[in-house]
PDB file of N, CA and C in Angstrom:
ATOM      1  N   UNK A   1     109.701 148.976 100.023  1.00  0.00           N
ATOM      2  CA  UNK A   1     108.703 147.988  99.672  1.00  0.00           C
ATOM      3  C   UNK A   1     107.348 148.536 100.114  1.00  0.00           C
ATOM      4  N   UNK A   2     106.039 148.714  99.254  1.00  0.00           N
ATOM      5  CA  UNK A   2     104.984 149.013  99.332  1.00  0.00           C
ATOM      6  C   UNK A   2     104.161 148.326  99.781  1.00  0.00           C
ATOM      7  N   UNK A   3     102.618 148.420 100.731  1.00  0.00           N
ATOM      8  CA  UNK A   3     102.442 147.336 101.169  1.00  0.00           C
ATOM      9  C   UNK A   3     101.246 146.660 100.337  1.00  0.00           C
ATOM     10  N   UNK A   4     101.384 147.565  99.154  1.00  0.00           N
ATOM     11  CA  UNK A   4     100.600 146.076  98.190  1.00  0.00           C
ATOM     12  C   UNK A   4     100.889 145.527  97.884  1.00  0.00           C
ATOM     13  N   UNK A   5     103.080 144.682  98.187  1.00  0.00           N
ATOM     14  CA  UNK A   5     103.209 143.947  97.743  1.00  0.00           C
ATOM     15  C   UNK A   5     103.275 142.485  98.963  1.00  0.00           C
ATOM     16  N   UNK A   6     103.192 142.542  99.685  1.00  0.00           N
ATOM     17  CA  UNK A   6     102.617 142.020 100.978  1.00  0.00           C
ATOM     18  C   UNK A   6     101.873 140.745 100.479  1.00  0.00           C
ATOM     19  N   UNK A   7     100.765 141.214  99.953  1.00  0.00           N
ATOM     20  CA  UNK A   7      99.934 139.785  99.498  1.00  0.00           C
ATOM     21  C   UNK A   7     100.577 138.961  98.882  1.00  0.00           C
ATOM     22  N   UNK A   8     101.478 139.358  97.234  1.00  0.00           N
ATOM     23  CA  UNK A   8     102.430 138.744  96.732  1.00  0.00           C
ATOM     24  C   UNK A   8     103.662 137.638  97.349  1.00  0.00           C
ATOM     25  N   UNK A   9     103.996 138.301  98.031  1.00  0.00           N
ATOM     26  CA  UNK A   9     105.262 137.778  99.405  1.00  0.00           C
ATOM     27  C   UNK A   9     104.460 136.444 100.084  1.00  0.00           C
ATOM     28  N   UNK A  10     103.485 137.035 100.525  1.00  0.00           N
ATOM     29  CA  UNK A  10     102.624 136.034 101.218  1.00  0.00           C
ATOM     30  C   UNK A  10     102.660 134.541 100.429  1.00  0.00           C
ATOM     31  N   UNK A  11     101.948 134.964  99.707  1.00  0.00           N
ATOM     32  CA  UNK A  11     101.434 134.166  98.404  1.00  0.00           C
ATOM     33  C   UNK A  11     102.507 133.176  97.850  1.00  0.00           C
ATOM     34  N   UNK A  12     103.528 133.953  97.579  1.00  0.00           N
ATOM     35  CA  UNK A  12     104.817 133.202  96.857  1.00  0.00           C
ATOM     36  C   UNK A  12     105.535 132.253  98.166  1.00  0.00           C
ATOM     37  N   UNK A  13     105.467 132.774  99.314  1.00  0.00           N
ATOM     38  CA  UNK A  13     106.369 131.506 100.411  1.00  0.00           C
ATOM     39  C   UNK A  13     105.255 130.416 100.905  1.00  0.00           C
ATOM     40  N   UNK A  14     103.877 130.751 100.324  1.00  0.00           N
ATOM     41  CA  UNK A  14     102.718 129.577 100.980  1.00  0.00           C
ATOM     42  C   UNK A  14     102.978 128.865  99.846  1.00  0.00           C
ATOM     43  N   UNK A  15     103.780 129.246  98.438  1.00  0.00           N
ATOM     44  CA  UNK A  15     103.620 128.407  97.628  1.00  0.00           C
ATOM     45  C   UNK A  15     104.598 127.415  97.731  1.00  0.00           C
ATOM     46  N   UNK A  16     105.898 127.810  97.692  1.00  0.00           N
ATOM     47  CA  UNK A  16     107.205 127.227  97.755  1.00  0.00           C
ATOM     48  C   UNK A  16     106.784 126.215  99.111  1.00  0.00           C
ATOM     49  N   UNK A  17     106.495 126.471 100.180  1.00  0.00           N
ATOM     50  CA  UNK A  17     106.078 125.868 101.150  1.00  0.00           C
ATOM     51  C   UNK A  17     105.384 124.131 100.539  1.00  0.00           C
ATOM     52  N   UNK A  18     104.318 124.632 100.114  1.00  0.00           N
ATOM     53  CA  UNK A  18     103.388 123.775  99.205  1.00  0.00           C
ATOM     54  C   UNK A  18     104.164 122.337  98.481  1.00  0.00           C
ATOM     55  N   UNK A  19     105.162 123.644  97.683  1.00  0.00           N
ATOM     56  CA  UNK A  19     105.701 122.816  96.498  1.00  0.00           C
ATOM     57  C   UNK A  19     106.505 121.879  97.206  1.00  0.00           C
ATOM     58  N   UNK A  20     107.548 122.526  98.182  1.00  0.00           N
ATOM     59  CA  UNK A  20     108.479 121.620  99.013  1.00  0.00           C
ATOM     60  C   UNK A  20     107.750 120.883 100.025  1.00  0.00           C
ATOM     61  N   UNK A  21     106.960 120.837 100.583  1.00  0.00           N
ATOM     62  CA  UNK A  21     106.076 119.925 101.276  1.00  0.00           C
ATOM     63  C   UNK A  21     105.892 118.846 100.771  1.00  0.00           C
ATOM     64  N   UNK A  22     105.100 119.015  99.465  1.00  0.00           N
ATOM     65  CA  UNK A  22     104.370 117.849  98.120  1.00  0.00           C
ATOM     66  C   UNK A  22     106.232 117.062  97.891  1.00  0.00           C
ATOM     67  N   UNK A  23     106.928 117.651  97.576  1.00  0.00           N
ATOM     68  CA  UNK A  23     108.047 117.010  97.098  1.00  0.00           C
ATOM     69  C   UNK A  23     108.471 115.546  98.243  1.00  0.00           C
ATOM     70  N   UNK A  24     108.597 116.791  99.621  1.00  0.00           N
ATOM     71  CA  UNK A  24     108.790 115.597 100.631  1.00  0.00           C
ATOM     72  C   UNK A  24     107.809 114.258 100.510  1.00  0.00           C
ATOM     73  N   UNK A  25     106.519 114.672 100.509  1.00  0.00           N
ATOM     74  CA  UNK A  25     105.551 113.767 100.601  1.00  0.00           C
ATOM     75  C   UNK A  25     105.587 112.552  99.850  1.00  0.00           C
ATOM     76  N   UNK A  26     106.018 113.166  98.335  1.00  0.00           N
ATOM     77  CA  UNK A  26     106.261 112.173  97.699  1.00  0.00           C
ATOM     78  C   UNK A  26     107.448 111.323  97.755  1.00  0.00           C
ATOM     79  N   UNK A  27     108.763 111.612  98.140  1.00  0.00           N
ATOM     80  CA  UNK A  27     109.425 110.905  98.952  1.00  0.00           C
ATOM     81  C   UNK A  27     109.315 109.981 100.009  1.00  0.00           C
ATOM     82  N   UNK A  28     108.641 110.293 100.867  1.00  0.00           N
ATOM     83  CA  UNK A  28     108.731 109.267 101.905  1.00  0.00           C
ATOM     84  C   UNK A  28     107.434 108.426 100.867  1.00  0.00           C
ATOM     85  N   UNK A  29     106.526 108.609 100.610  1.00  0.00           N
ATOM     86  CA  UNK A  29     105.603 108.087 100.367  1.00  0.00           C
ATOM     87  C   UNK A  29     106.156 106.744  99.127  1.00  0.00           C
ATOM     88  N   UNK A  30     107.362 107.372  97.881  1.00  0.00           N
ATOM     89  CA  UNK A  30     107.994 106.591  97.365  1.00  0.00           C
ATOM     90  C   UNK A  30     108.439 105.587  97.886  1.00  0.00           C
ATOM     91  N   UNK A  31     109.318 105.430  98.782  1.00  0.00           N
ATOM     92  CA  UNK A  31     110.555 105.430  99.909  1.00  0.00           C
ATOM     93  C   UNK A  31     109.501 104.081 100.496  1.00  0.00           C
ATOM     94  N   UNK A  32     108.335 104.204 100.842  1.00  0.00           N
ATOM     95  CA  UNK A  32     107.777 103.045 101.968  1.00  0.00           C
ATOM     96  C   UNK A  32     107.640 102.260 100.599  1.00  0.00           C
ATOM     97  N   UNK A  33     106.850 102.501  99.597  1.00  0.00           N
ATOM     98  CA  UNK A  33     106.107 101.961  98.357  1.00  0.00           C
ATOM     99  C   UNK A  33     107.735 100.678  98.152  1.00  0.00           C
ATOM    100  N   UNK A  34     109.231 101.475  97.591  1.00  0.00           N
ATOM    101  CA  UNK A  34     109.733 100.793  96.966  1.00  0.00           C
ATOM    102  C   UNK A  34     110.707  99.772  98.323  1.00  0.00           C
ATOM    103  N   UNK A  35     110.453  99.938  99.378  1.00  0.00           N
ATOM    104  CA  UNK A  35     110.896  99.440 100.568  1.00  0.00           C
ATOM    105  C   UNK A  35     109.697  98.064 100.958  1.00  0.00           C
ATOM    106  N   UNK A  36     108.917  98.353 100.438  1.00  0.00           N
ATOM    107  CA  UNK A  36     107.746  96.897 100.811  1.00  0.00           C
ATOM    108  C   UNK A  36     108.426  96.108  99.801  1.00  0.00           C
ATOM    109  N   UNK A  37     108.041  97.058  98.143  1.00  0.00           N
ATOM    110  CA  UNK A  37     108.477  95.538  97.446  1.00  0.00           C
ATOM    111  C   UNK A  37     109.892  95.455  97.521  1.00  0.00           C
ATOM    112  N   UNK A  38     110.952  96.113  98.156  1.00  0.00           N
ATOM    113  CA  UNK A  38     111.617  94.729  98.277  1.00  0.00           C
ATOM    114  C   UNK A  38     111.826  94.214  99.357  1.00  0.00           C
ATOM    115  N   UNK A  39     111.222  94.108 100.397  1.00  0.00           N
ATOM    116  CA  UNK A  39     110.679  93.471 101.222  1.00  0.00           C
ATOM    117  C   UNK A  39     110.387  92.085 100.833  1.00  0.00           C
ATOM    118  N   UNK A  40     109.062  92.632  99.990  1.00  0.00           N
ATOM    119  CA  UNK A  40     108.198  91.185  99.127  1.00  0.00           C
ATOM    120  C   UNK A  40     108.843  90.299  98.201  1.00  0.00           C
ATOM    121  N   UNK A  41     109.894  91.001  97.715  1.00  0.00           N
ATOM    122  CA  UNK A  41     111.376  90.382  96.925  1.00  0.00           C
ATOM    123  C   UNK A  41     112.750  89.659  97.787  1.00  0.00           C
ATOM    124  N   UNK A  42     112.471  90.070  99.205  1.00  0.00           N
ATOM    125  CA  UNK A  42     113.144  89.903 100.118  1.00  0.00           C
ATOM    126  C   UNK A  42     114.875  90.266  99.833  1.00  0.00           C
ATOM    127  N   UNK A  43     114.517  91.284  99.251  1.00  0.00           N
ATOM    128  CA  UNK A  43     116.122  91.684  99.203  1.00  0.00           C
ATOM    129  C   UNK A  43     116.514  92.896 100.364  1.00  0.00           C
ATOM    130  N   UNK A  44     115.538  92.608 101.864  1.00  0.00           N
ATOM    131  CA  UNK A  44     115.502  93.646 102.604  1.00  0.00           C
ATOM    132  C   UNK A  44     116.097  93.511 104.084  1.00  0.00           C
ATOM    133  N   UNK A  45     117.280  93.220 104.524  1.00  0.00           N
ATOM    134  CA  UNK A  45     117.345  93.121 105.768  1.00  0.00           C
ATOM    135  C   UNK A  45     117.753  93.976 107.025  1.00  0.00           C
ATOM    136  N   UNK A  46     116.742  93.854 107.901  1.00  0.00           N
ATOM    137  CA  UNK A  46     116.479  94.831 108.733  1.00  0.00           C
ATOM    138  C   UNK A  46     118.062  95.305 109.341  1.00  0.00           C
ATOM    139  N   UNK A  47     118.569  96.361 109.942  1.00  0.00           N
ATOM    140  CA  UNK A  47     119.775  96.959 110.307  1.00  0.00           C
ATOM    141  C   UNK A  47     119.232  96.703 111.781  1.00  0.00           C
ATOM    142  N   UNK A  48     120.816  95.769 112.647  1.00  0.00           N
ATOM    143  CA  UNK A  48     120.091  96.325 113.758  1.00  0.00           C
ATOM    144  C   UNK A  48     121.381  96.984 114.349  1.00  0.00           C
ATOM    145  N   UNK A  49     122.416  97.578 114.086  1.00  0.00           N
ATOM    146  CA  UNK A  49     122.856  98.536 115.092  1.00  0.00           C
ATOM    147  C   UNK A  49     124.026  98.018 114.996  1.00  0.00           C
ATOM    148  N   UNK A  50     124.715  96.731 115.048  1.00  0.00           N
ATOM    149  CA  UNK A  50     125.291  96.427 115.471  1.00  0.00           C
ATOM    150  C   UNK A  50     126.528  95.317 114.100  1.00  0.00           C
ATOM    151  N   UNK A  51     127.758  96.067 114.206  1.00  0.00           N
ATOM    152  CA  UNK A  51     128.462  95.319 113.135  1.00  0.00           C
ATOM    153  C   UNK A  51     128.567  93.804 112.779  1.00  0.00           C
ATOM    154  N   UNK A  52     127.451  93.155 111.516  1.00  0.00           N
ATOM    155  CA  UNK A  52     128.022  91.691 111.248  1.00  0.00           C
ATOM    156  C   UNK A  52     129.405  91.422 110.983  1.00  0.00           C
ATOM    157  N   UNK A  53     130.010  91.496 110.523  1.00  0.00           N
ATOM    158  CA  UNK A  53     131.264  91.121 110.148  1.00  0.00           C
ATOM    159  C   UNK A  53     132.049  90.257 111.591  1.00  0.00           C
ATOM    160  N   UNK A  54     131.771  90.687 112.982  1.00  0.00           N
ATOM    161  CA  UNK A  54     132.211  90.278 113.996  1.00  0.00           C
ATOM    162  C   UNK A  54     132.175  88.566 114.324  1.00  0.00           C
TER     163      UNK A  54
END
């Protein structure tokens, strides 16, 4: 491997980085968005740890 390809390498894992970053982002960012409304729909109840069924 030559080291003019160095920049390339560089370049291509800051991207993937980028891309998979943005992906996450938009996930959680989905994730709160469709978790309020149903919240606001109240089809949301909080988990607390511990089995209802008892």
């Amino acid at each position: 491997m030559s080291a003019s390809h160095w920049g390339f390498i560089l370049a291509s894992y800051l991207v993937c980085i980028g891309v998979i970053g943005g992906m996450i982002l938009a996930i959680v960012i989905d994730h709160r968005r469709l978790r309020a409304e149903l919240t606001r729909l109240g089809g949301v109840r909080e988990r607390t740890g511990e089995d209802e069924r008892a």
